[in-house]
Protein backbone atom coordinates (compact mmCIF):
# COMPACT_ATOMS: atom_id res chain seq x y z
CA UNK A 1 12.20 10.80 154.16
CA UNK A 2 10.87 8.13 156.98
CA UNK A 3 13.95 6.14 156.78
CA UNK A 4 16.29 9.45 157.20
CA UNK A 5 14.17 10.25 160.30
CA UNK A 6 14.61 7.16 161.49
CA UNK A 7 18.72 7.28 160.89
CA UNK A 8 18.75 10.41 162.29
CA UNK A 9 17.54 9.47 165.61
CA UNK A 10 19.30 5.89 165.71
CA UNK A 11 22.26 8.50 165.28
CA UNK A 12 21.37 10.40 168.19
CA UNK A 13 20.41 7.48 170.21
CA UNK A 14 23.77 5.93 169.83
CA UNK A 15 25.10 9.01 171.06
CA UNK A 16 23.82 9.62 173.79
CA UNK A 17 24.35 6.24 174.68
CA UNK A 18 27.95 6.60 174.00
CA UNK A 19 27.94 9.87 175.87
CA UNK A 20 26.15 8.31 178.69
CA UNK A 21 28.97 5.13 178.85
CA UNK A 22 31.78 7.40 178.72
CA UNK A 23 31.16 10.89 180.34
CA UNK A 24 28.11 10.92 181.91
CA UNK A 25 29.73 9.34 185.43
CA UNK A 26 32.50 11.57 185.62
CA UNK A 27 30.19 14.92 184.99
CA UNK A 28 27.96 13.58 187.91
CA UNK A 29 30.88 13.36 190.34
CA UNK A 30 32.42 16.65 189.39
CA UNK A 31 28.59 18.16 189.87
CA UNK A 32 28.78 16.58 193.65
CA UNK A 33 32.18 18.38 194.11
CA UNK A 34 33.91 15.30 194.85
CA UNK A 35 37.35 14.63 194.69
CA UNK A 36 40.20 12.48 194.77
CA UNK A 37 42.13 11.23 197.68
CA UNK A 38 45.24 11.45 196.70
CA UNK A 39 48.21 11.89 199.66
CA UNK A 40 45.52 11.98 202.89
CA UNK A 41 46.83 9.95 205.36
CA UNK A 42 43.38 9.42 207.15
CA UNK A 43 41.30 8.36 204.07
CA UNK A 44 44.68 6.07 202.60
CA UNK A 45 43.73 4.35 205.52
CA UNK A 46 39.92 4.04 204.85
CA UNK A 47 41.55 3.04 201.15
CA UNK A 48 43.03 -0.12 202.94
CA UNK A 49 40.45 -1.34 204.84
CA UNK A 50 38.34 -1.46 201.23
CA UNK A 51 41.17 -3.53 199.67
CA UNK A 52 41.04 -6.00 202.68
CA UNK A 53 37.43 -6.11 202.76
CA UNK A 54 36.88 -6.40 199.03
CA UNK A 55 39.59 -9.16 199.22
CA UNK A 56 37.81 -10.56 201.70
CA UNK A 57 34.77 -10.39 200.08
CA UNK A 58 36.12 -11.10 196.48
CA UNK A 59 35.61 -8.02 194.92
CA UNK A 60 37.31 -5.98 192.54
CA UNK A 61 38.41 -2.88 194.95
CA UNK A 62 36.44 0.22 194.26
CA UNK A 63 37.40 3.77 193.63
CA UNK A 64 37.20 6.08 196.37
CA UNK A 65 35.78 9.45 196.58
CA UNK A 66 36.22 11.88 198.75
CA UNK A 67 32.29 13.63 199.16
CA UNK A 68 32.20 17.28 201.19
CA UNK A 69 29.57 16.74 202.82
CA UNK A 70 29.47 16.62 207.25
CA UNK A 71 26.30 14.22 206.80
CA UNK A 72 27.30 10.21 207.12
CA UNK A 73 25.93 9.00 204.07
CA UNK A 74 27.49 6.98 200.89
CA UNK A 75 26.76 7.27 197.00
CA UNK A 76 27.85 3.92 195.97
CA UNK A 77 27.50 3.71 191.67
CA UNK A 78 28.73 1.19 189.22
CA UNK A 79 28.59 1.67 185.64
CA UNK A 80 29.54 -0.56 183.03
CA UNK A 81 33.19 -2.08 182.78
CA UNK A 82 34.44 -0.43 185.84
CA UNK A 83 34.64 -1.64 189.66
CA UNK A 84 31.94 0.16 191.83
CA UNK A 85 32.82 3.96 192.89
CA UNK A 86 32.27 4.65 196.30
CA UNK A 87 31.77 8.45 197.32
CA UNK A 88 32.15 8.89 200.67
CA UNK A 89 31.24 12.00 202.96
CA UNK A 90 33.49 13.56 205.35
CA UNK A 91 31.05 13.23 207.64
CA UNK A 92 31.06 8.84 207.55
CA UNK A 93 34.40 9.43 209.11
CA UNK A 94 33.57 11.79 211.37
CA UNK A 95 30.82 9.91 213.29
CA UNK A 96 31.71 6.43 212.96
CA UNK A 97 34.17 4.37 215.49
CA UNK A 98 36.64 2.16 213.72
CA UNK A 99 34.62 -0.89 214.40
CA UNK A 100 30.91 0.56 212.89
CA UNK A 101 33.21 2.21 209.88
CA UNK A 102 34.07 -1.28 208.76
CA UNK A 103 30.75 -2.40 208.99
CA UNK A 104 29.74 0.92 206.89
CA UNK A 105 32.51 0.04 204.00
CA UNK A 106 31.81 -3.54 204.06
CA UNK A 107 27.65 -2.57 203.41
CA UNK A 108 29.10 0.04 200.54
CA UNK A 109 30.97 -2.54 199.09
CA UNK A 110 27.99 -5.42 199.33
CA UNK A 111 25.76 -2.93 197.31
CA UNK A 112 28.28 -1.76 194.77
CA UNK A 113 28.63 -5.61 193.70
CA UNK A 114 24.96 -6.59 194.22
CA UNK A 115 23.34 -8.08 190.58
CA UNK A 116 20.65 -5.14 190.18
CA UNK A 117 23.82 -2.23 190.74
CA UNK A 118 24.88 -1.57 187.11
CA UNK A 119 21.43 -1.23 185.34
CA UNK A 120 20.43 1.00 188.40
CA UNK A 121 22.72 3.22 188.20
CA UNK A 122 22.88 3.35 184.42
CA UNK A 123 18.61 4.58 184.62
CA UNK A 124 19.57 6.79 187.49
CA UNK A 125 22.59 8.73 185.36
CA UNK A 126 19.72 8.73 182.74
CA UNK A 127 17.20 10.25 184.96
CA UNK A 128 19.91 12.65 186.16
CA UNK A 129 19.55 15.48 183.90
CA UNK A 130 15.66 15.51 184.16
CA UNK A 131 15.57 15.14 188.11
CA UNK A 132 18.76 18.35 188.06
CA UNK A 133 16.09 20.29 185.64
CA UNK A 134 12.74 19.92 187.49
CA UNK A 135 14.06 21.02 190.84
CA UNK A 136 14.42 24.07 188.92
CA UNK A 137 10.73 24.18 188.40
CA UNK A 138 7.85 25.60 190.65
CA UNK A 139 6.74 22.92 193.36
CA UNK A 140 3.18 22.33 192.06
CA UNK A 141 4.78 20.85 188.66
CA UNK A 142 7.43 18.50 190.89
CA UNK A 143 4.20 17.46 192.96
CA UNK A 144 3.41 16.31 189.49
CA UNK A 145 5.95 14.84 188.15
CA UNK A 146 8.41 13.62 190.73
CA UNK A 147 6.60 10.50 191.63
CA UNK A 148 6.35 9.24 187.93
CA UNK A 149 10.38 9.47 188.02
CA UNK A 150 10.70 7.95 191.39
CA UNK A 151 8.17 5.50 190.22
CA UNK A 152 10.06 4.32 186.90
CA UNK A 153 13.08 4.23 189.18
CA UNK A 154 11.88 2.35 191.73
CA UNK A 155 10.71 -0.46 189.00
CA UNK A 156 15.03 -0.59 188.11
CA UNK A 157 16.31 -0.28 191.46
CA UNK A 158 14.06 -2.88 193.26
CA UNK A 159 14.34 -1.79 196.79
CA UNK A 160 13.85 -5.45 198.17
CA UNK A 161 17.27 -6.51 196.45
CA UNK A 162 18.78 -4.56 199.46
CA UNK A 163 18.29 -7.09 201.58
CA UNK A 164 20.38 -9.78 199.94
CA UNK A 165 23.48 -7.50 200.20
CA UNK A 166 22.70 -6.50 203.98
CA UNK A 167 22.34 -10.02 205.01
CA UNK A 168 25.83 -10.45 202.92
CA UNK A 169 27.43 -8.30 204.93
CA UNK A 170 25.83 -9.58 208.28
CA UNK A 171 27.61 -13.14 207.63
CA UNK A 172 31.44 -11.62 207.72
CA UNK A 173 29.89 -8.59 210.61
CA UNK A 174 28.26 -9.19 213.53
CA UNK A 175 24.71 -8.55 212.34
CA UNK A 176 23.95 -6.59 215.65
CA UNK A 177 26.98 -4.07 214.72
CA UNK A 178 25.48 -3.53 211.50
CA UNK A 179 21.80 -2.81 212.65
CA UNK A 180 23.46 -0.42 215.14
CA UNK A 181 25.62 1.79 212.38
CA UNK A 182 22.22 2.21 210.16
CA UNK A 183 21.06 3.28 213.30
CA UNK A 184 23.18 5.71 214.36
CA UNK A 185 23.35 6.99 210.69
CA UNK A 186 19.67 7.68 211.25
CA UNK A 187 19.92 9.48 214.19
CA UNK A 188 23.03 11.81 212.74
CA UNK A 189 21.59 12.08 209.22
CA UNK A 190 18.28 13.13 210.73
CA UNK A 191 20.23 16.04 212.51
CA UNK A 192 22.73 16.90 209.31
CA UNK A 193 21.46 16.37 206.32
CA UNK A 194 22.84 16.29 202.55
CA UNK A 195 22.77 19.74 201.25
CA UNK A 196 24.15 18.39 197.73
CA UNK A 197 21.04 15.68 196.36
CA UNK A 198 18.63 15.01 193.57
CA UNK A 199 16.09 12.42 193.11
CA UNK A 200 17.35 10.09 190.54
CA UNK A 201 20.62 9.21 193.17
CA UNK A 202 18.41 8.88 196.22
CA UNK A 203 18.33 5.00 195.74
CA UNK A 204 22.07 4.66 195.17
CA UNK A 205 23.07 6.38 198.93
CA UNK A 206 23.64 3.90 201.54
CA UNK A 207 20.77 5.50 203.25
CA UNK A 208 18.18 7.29 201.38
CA UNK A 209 17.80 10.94 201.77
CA UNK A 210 13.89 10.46 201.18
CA UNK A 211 13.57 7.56 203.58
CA UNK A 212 15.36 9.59 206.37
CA UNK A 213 13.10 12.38 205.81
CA UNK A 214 10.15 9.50 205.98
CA UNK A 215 9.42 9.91 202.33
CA UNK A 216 6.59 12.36 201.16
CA UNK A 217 3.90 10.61 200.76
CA UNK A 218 4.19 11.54 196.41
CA UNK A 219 7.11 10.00 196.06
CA UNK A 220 7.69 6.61 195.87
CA UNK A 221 10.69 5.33 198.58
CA UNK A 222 13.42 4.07 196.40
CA UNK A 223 14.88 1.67 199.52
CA UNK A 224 13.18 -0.03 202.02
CA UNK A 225 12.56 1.83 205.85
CA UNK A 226 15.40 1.60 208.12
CA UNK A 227 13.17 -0.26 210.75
CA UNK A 228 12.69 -2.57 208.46
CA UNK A 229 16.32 -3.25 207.19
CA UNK A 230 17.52 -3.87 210.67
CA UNK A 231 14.60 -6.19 211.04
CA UNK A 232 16.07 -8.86 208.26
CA UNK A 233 19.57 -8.31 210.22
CA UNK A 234 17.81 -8.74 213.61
CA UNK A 235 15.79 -11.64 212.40
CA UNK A 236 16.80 -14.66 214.75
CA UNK A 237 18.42 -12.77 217.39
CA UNK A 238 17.74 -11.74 220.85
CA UNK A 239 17.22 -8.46 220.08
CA UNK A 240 14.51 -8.86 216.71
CA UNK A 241 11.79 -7.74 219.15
CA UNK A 242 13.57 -4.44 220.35
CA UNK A 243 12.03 -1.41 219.19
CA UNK A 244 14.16 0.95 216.87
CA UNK A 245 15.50 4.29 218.57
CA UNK A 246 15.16 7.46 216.53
C-alpha cells in the first residue's frame, strides 16, 4: 500500500513538473495580458536594438513582450531551454529617451542571462499559483503568510547577484546613464504604478514593485534599494557622494 502511495505521488510530482516546464510560462504571460509584437513599427525597432545589444553582449536574443501597462517597469524570466523573455510595458517606451532606453534593454538583457535567472524564475512560476490565491484571502492571513513566501524566495533569487549584472552593463554604458534611468524609473514608477502584480514576480521586474513602495516592513525585499544599486554603479566616480533624488 506504502509503495503505491509513494508511486502515486512520484506520478504527480513528475507532472507537475512537466506541467510546470512546458505550460506554466505561457499561462503566466497570458494572465499579465501580454502580447506579441508582431507588425508595430515602434517596438520592431525596440526588437533591433535587443539583437544588437545581445550581439554585443553575446547573448542569445530574447523574446519580446509587449506588457499593457503605462508604468516603466520590465518582467524579465528565463525558464529552462529557452532564451530569456523580456515583457516590456508600454510605459518603458513612453518615458525613456533613446539614449536611457538602451541603457534599460541592455540592464533587461544583463539580468535575463545572469547565473541565478533560470532557478529563480523556475521557484517564482512555482510560487505563482499560491501568491495569485492568497491575495484572494483577508489581509490578516497575508500579514501571515506573505513574508514566509517572500522569505523562501528571497533565499533563490539572492538579491546581491544584481549587482554583478548592473556593473555588466555599466562596462558597455556609461555607468552615470544607467544610475540616472533607475532613477528616473523611480520617480515615474512612484507616480504610476503596476496595476497587474503578485508577489512571487516582484524579484524578476527590473525594479521591484515592493522596493518602490519601500517594502512593508513583513515582507522581505526581493532586490536590493535603488539607492543602493546606483551606489555600486556610482562607486569610483565623481558623483558616488551625490545624494539620490526621489
Amino acid at each position: 500500500m506504502n509503495l503505491f502511495l509513494l508511486l502515486g505521488l512520484a506520478v504527480l510530482v513528475g507532472l507537475y513538473i512537466w506541467d510546470l516546464r512546458y505550460f506554466a510560462l505561457p499561462r503566466l504571460i497570458q494572465w499579465l495580458g501580454a502580447r506579441e509584437i508582431e507588425n508595430d513599427p515602434v517596438w520592431r525597432k525596440v526588437q533591433e536594438k535587443l539583437a544588437y545589444l545581445a550581439h554585443r553582449q553575446r547573448v542569445p536574443q530574447p523574446k519580446v513582450w509587449i506588457l499593457p501597462e503605462f508604468a516603466p517597469n520590465a518582467l524579465v524570466l528565463r525558464s529552462r531551454g529557452t532564451p530569456a523573455q523580456l515583457l516590456l510595458t508600454e510605459g518603458l517606451l513612453r518615458a525613456l529617451s533613446s539614449e536611457e532606453l538602451d541603457a534599460a534593454l541592455a540592464l533587461c538583457l544583463a539580468h535575463g542571462y545572469q547565473a541565478r535567472r533560470r532557478a529563480a524564475t523556475t521557484w517564482c512560476l512555482i510560487f505563482f499559483p499560491f501568491s495569485r490565491l492568497l491575495q484572494t484571502y483577508p489581509l490578516g492571513l497575508q500579514l501571515f503568510l506573505f513574508p514566509m513566501i517572500s522569505f523562501l524566495l528571497r533565499l533563490v533569487i539572492w538579491p546581491r547577484s544584481m549587482k554583478a549584472a548592473d556593473q555588466n552593463v555599466a562596462e558597455g554604458q556609461s555607468s552615470l546613464v544607467v544610475a540616472a534611468v533607475l532613477q528616473r524609473l523611480v520617480v515615474v514608477n512612484k507616480k504610476i504604478p503596476l496595476q497587474r502584480w503578485n508577489l512571487a514576480l516582484d524579484g524578476l521586474f527590473l525594479l521591484s514593485p515592493l522596493v518602490l513602495e519601500e517594502s512593508p516592513f513583513w515582507v522581505f525585499p526581493l532586490q536590493p534599494s535603488i539607492p543602493q544599486r546606483r551606489a555600486w554603479l556610482l562607486e569610483g566616480t565623481a558623483c558616488e557622494t551625490q545624494p539620490s533624488l526621489s
